[in-house]
Structure formats: structure tokens, C-alpha cells
Protein backbone atom coordinates (compact mmCIF):
# COMPACT_ATOMS: atom_id res chain seq x y z
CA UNK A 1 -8.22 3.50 -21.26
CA UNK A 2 -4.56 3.10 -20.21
CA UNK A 3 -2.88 5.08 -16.85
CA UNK A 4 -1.90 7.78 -19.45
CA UNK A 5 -5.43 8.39 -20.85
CA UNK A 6 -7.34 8.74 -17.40
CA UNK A 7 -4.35 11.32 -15.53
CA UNK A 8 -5.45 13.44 -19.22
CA UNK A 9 -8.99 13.56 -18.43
CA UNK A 10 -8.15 14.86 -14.74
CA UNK A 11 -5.57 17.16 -15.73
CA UNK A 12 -8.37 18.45 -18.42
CA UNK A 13 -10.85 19.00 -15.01
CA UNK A 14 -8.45 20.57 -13.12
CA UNK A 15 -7.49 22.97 -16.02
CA UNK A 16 -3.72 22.07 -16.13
CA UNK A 17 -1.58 21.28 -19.13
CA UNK A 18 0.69 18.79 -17.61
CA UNK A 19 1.65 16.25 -14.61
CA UNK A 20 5.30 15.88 -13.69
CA UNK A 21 6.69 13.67 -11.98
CA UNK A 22 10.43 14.04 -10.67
CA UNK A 23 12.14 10.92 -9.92
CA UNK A 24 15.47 9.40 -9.01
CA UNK A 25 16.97 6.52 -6.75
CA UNK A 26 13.33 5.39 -6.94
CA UNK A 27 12.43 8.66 -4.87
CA UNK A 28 8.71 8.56 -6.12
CA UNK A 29 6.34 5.26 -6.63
CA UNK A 30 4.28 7.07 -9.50
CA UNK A 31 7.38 6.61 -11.69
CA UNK A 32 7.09 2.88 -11.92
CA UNK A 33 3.21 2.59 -11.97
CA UNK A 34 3.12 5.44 -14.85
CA UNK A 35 5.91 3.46 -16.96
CA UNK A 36 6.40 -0.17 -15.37
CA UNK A 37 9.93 -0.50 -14.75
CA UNK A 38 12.38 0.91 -12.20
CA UNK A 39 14.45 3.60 -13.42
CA UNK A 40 16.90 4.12 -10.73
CA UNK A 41 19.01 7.37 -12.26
CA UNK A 42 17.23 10.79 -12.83
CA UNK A 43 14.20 10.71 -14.86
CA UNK A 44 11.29 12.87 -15.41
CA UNK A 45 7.98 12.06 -16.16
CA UNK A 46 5.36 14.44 -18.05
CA UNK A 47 1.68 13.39 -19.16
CA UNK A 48 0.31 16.22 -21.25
CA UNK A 49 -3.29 17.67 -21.55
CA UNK A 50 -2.77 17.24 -24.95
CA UNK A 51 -1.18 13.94 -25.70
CA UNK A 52 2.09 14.49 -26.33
CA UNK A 53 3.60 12.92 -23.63
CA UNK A 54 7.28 12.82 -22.63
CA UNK A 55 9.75 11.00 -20.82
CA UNK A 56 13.01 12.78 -20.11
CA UNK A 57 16.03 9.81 -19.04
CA UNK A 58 19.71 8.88 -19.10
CA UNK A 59 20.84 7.04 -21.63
CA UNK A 60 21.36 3.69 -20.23
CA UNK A 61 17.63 3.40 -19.38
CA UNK A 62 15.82 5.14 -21.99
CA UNK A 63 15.67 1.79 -24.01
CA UNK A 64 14.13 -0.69 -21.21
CA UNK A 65 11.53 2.29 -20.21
CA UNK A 66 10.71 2.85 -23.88
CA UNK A 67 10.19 -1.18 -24.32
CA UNK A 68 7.94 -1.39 -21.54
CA UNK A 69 6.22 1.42 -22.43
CA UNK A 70 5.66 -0.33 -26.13
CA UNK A 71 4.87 -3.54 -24.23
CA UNK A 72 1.02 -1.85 -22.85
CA UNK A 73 0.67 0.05 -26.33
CA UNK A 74 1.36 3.75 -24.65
CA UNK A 75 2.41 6.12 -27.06
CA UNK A 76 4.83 8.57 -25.84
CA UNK A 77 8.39 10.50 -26.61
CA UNK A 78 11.41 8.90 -24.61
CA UNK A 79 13.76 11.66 -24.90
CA UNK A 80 17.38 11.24 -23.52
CA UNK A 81 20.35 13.43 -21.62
CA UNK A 82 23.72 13.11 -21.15
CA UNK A 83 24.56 16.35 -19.30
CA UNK A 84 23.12 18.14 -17.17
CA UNK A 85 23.34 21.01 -20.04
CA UNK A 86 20.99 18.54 -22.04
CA UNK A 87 18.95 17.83 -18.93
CA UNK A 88 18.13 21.44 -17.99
CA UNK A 89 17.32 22.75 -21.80
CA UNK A 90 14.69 19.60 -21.75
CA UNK A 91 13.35 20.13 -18.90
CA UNK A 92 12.73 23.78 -19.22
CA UNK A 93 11.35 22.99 -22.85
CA UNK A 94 8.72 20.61 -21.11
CA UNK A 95 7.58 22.75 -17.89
CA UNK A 96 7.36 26.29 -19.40
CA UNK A 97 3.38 26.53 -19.27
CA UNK A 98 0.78 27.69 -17.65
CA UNK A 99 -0.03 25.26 -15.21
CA UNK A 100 1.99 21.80 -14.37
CA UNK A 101 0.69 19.14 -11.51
CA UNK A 102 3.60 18.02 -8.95
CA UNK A 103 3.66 15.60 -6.36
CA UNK A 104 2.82 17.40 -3.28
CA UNK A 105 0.88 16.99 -0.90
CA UNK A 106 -1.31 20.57 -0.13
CA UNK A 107 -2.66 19.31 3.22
CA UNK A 108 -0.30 17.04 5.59
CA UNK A 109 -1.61 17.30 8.52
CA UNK A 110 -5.38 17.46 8.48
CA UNK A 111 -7.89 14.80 8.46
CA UNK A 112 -8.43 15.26 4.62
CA UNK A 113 -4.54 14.37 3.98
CA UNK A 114 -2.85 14.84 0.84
CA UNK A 115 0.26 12.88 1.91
CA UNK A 116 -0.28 10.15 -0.33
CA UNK A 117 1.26 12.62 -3.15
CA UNK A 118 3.82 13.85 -1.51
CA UNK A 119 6.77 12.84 -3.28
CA UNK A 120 8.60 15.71 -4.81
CA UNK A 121 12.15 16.78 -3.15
CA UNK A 122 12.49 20.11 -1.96
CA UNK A 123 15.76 20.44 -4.02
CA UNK A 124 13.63 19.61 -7.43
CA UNK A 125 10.71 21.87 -6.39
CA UNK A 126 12.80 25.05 -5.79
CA UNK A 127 14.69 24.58 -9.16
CA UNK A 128 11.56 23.53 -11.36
CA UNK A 129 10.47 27.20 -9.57
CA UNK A 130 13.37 28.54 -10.44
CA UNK A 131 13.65 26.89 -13.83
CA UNK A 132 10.06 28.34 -14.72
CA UNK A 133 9.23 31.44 -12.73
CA UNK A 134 5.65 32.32 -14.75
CA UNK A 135 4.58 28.72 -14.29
CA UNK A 136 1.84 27.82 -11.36
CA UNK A 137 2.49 24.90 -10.04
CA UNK A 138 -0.37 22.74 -8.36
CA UNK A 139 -0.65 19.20 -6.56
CA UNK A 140 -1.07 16.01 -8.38
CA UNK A 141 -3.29 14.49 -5.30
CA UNK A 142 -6.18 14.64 -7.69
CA UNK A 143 -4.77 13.07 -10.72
CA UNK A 144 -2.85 9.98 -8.20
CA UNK A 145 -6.16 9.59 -6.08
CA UNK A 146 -8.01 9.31 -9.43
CA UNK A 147 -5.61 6.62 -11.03
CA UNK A 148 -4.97 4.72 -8.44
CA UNK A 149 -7.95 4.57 -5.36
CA UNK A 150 -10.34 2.53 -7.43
CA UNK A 151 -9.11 -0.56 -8.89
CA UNK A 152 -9.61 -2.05 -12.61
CA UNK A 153 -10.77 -4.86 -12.82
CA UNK A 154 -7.61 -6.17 -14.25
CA UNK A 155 -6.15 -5.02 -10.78
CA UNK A 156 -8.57 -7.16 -8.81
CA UNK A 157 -7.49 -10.29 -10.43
CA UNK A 158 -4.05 -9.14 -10.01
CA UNK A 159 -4.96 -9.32 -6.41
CA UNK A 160 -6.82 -12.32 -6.33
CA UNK A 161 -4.25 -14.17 -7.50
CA UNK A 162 -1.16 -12.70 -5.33
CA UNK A 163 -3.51 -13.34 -2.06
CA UNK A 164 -4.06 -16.92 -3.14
CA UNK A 165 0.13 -17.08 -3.58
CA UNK A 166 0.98 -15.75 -0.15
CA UNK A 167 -1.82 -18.14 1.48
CA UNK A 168 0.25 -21.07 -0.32
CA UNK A 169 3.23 -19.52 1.08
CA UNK A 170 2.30 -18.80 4.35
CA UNK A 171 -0.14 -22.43 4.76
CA UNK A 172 3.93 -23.98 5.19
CA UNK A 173 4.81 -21.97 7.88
CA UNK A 174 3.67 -24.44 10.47
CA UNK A 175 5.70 -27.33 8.55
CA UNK A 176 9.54 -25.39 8.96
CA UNK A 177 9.02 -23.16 12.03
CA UNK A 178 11.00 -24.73 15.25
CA UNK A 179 11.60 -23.15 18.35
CA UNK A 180 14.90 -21.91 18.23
CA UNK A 181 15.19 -20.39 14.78
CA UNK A 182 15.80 -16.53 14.94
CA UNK A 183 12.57 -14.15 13.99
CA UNK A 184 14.90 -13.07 11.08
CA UNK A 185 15.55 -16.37 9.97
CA UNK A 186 11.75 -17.20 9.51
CA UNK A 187 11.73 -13.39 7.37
CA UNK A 188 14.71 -14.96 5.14
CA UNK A 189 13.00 -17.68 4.06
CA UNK A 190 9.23 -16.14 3.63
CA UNK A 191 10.64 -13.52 1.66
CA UNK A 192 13.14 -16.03 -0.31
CA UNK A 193 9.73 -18.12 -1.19
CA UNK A 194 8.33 -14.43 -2.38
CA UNK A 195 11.62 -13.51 -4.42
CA UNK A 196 10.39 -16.32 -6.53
CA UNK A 197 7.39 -15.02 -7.55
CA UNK A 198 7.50 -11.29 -7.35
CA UNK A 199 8.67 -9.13 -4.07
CA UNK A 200 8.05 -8.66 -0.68
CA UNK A 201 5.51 -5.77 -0.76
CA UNK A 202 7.15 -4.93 2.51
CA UNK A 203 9.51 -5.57 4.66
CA UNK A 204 8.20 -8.62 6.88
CA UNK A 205 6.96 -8.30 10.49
CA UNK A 206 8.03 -11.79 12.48
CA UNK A 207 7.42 -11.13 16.26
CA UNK A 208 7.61 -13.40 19.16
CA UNK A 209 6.42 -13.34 22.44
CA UNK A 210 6.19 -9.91 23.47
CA UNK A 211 7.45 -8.55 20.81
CA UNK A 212 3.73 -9.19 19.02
CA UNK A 213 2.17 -6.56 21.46
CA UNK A 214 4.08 -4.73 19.22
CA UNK A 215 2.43 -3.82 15.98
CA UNK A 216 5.63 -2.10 13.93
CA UNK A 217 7.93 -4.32 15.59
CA UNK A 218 11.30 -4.27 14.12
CA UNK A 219 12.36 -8.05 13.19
CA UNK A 220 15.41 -9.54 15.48
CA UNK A 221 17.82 -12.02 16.53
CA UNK A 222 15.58 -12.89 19.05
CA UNK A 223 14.83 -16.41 19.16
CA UNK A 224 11.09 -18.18 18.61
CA UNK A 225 9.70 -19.13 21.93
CA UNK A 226 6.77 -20.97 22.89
CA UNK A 227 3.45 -19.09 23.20
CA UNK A 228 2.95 -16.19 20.22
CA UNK A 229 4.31 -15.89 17.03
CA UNK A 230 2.76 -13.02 14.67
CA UNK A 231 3.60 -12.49 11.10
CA UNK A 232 2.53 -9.99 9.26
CA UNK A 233 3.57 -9.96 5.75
CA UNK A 234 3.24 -9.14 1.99
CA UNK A 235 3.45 -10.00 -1.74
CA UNK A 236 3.44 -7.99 -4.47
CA UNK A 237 3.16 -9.75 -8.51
CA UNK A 238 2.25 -7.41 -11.25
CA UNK A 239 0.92 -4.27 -10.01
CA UNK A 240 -1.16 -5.65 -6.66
CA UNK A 241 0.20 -6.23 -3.32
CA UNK A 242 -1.18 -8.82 -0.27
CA UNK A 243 -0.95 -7.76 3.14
CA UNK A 244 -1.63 -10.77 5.64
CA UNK A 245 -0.90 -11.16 9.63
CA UNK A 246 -1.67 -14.38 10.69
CA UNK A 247 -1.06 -14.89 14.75
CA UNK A 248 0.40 -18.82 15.52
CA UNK A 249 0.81 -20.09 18.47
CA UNK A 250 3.81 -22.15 19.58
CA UNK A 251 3.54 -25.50 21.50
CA UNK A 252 0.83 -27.48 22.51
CA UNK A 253 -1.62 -25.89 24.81
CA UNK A 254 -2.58 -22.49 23.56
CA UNK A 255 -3.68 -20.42 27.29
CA UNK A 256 -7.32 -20.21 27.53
CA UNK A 257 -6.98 -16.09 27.37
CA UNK A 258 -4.92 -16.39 24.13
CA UNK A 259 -7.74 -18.67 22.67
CA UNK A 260 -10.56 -16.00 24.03
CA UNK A 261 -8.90 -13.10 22.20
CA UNK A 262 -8.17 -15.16 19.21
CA UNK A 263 -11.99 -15.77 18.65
CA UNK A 264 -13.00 -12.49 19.93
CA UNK A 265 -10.82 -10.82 17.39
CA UNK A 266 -12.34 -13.53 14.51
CA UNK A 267 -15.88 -12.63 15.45
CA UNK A 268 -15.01 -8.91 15.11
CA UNK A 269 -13.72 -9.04 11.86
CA UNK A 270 -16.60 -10.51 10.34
CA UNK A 271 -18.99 -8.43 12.39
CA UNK A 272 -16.76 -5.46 10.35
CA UNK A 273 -16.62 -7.15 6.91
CA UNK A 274 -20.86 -5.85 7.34
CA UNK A 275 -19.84 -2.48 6.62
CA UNK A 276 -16.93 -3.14 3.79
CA UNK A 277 -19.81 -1.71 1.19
CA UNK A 278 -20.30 0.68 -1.45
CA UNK A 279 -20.98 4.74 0.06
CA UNK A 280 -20.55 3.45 4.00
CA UNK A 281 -18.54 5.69 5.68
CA UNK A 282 -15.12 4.77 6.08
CA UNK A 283 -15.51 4.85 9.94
CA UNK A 284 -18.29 2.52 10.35
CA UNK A 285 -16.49 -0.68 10.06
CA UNK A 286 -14.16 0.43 12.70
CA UNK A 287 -16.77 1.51 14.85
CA UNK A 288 -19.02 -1.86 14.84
CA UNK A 289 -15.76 -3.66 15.45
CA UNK A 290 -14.73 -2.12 18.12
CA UNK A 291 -18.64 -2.13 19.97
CA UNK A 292 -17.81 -6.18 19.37
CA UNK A 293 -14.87 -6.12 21.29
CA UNK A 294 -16.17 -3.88 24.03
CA UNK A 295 -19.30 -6.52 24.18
CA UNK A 296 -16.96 -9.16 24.85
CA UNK A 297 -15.40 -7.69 27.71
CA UNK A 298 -12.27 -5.75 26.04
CA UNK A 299 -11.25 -2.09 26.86
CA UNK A 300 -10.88 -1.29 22.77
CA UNK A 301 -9.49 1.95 23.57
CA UNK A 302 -6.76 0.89 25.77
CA UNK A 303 -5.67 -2.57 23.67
CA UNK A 304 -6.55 -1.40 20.23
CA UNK A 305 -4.24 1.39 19.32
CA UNK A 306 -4.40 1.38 15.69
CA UNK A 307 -6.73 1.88 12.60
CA UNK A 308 -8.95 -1.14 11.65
CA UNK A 309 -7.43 -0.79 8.26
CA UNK A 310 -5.47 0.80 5.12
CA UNK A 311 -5.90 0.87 1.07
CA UNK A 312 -4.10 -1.69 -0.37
CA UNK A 313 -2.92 -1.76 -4.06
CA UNK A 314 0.09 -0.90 -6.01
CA UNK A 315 1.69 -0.35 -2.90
CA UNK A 316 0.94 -2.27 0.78
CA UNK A 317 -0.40 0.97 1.77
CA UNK A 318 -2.16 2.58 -1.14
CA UNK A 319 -4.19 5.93 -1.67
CA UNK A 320 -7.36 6.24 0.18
CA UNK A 321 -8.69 7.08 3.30
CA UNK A 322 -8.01 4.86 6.07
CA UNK A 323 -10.64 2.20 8.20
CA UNK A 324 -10.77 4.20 11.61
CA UNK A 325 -13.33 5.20 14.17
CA UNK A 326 -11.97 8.72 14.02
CA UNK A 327 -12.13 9.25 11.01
CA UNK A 328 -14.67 11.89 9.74
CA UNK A 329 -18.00 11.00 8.12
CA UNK A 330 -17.56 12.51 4.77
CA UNK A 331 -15.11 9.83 3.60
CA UNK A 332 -16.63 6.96 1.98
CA UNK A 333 -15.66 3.41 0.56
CA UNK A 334 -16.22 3.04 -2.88
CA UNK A 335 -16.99 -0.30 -4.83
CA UNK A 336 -13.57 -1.77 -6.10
CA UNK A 337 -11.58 0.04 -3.62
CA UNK A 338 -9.69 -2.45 -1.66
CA UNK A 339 -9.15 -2.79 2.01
CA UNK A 340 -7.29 -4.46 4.93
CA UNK A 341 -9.63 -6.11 7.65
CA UNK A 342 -7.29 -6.14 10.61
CA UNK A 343 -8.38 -5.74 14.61
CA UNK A 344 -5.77 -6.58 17.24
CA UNK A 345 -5.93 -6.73 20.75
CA UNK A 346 -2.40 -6.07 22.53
CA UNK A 347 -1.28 -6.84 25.94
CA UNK A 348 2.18 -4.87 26.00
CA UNK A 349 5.04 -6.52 27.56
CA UNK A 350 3.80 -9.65 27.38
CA UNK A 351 1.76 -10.60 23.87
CA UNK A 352 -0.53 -9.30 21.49
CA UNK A 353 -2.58 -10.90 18.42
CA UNK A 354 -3.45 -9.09 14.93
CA UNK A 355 -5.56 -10.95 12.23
CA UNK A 356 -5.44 -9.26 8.90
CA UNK A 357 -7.37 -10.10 5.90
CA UNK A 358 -7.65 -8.18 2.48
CA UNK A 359 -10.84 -6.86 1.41
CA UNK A 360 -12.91 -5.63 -1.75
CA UNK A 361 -15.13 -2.93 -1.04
CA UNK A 362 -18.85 -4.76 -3.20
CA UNK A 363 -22.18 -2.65 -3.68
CA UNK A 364 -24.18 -4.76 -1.11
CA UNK A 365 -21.08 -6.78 0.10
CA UNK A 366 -17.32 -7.34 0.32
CA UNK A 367 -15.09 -10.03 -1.31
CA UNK A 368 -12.93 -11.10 1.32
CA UNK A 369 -10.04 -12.46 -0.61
CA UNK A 370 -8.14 -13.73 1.53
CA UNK A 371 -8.95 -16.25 4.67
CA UNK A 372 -7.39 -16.05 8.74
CA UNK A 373 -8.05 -19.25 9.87
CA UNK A 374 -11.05 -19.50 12.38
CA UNK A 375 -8.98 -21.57 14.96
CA UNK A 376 -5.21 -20.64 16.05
CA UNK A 377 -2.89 -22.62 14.08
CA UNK A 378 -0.65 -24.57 16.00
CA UNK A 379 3.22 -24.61 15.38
């Protein structure tokens, strides 16, 4: 059953005749995981109750979307525009019915989010209302957390293989890194190794010193100093994405507390990867983790200020609910959902450390697919 064929069976469930999706400047993800390439101009995107589904593009594009489309045996209409005359008569031709998913999210800010879906401009949703007045217009977060939270099995070897690529990758690091070089000049050339196999699945995270207690830190000019050197970084081949943060050290004599953490952190991750399993509740993990860390003498509360994990997929962070403590009870993993293992302990100001392995959810236990190594590596 291709992407197509499973959003029809949820838009049958949820009573609608169609799912839109409104895309341009590659505004919304679903466009490319629906038809496979980038189509950077305007371009709509409707998947029918029925079968009869359309794309609506420019010109210049229709071809390479209708050839990849051919390419996984998808049957549907590539229609084209040249004005925005053409554009509008299409469009209304498509959307005047009953009932038509978009990509919004109903529920932002509550602990059941919706924002995974929430793609849709406010400019295209007030003329699609305008453009169809009778027509009810519901969110897609069904149809998307459907598709895309539960993984194929064609999408676990895509990820098998990309995590074994950015290991190879990221195994050289030690061999090229001096002290010296600028945090963005080790991002250049990970992502340049990357560019040859697929794309960064993210923008990479290369932070020295105390910039590590920093978990979103912004890559710099700074230069690599002795002591900590965290990179946190991604692949993407095919339709799966890797999301790894390995923490190095720099120089010859890792400090004793450094070492400590490191192990602590190690110890926790494994004492979490219990609880990566088929109906636990998302917040178990988290919460076993952390008890390690508070057993081994850390104040979780105050040097752990993020989630213990994400969904990872088609993009780094895909659609399901994340690995946190706080999260409520009623969400639970599901086997073939895939995860991010990823505890840090930060020490702002001066250093932190973050080790972050990917994860498939099993019925009794988790893959872990990819591998931090047990002792700090040594640059």
C-alpha cells in the first residue's frame, strides 16, 4: 500500500473527501514525502477519497513530479497552470466539496499537540475559505500522524543504513580535528562528507567548551579548545534521517568530573533503552533515566533541561509524541516507531555533555541502531 493508498483509508474514517496540501518555496514537508521531489514554485497537492488524485503545478515542474511519481507506480493527474487565471479555476474545481483535510494544527499549545501539521499559510487558508465558502475544512493531523508515526519496514532499513553512514562519517572525526580549526570549519567538512551521500538532516551543532552547556547552540567562529567538543549532527538518504551527538574530548587528560558524567550519562541511557518498548508510556524512559542520574549524585532537574528524546524519521524531528517525564500517561510508544535516546548533563558557562543514540521502539525490546561509544573518545 503506497503513501497515497493509506491517507485514503484515513480520509474514508474521518468522513472527508479530500487532503490538500498547499505548498510553495518548500513551505510544507508533506509535499516532498507525498510526491518525492522538491517542487520549489506553487503547487498543490490533493489525495481524494475516491482515487482520483491530483496534482496542480507550474509548468516547469510538472514533468520531474510526474516522473517521480511514475517511478513508485502512483497513479495520479499532474495537471498544470500558467496563470494565476488557470491556477484559481483548478483549484476551485478541486476543493469545492464537502469536506477537505488541511494542514493545521487544531491544538498548539496543549499537551496533546497538533503542531506537527501545522503547515498551511494564513494567506492560503483565508483564500481556499474564500475560494470555497460551503466547504468545511478540517485538520490533516490524523491523516500525517497516520502516514508517517509508524515506520515501514522499508523505512527501517532506510534508517539502518543512513545510521551506519553517519557512524563511518563521524568514526574520522578524531583523525582531522586540531585545535585551532573554527567550530564552523569542522560543520563544513561533516556536512561536505554528507553532501556526498544525501543531506544534512539538519543544520549541524559543533560546540566547544562552554558553548556545549549549550544544547541549541548556534555554530561559530570560535575556535576548538582543549577540554569539550560536542557534535550533534544528522543524515538524511532516501526518506530516513540519523540524529547523533557524540561528546569528544580534546587533549590528553580528560578531568576526572568530565569522565564521571560521561559514564553516568552512558549508564543512563541504557538503563532508558529498558523502557523503549511496545504500549510503555512515552514518559517512562525519561523517568527511569533521570532516577539514574539522581542515584548517582546529579540534580536532574537543575542540569537536565530538555526532553530525553524526539521521533525521528522523514524529518530529524518527526511526528510523535516526545520522550519526557512530563509528558502525560496516555501517550504510548508503538513498535516501529523510532526514537532518539539522548540524556545530557550541562554545567552552563563552563561545559556540558549530550550522548544521543537512535532508537526502534521492539515489542519486548528496542533496536538501538546506532552506538555512543562507552569511553570518551579522545581528539
Amino acid at each position: 500500500m503506497n503513501k497515497f493508498e493509506k491517507a485514503q483509508k484515513v480520509l474514508q474514517e474521518l468522513k472527508s473527501d479530500g487532503w490538500l496540501i498547499v505548498c510553495s518555496e518548500d513551505s510544507d514537508v508533506n509535499s516532498r514525502y507525498l510526491i518525492g521531489v522538491e517542487s520549489h514554485a506553487r503547487h498543490y497537492i490533493y489525495v481524494a477519497k475516491d482515487g482520483k488524485h491530483k496534482v496542480l503545478a507550474v509548468e516547469m515542474e510538472a514533468p520531474m513530479i510526474e516522473r517521480s511519481l511514475k517511478s513508485k507506480g502512483i497513479d495520479v493527474d499532474v495537471m498544470t497552470y500558467r496563470s494565476l487565471k488557470d491556477l484559481v479555476s483548478s483549484l476551485s474545481s478541486i476543493i469545492n466539496k464537502p469536506r477537505i483535510a488541511l494542514n493545521f494544527g487544531e491544538s498548539i499549545l496543549s499537551a496533546e499537540s497538533t503542531a506537527y501539521a501545522d503547515y498551511i499559510r494564513a494567506g492560503d487558508y483565508f483564500s481556499l475559505k474564500k475560494l470555497a465558502p460551503q466547504t468545511e475544512f478540517i485538520s490533516a493531523a490524523p491523516i500525517i500522524d497516520n502516514l508517517r508515526s509508524v515506520k515501514s519496514s522499508e523505512e527501517l532499513n532506510d534508517l539502518r543504513n543512513v545510521c551506519k553512514a553517519t557512524m563511518e562519517i563521524l568514526d574520522t572525526v578524531p583523525n582531522w580535528v586540531k585545535v585551532g580549526m573554527t567550530e564552523n570549519e569542522i560543520k563544513a567538512k561533516i556536512e561536505y562528507e554528507y553532501m556526498k551521500l544525501g543531506k544534512p538532516s539538519f543544520g549541524t551543532i559543533v560546540a566547544t567548551g562552554a558553548h556545549s552547556a549549550d544544547p541549541h547552540h548556534n555554530t561559530s567562529i570560535k575556535k576548538i579548545e582543549q577540554g569539550v567538543l560536542l557534535i550533534d549532527s544528522g543524515l538524511q538518504i532516501e526518506e530516513m534521517c540519523s540524529d547523533i551527538t557524540w561528546t569528544f574530548w580534546v587533549g590528553t587528560h580528560p578531568t576526572e568530573d568530565f569522565i564521571r558524567a560521561y559514564h553516568a550519562l552512558y549508564e543512563s541511557k541504557r538503563v532508558a533503552n529498558k523502557y523503549f518498548t511496545d504500549g510503555t508510556p512515552n514518559n517512562m524512559s525519561a523517568k527511569k533515566c533521570r532516577e539514574y542520574l539522581s542515584e548517582e549524585g546529579y540534580d536532574h532537574e537543575k542540569l537536565f533541561f530538555h526532553g530525553l528524546g524526539h521521533s525521528l524519521g522523514f524529518e530529524a524531528h518527526d511526528i510523535g509524541g516526545r520522550i519526557s517525564w512530563k509528558m502525560p500517561d496516555n501517550y504510548k510508544l508503538k513498535e516501529n516507531m523510532v526514537y532518539t535516546n539522548e540524556p545530557g548533563l550541562y554545567w552552563l558557562g563552563k561545559w556540558g555533555i549530550r550522548l544521543e543514540d537512535d532508537i526502534i521502539i521492539g515489542k519486548n525490546e528496542c533496536e538501538q541502531v546506532t552506538s555512543v561509544s562507552k569511553e570518551p573518545i579522545q581528539i
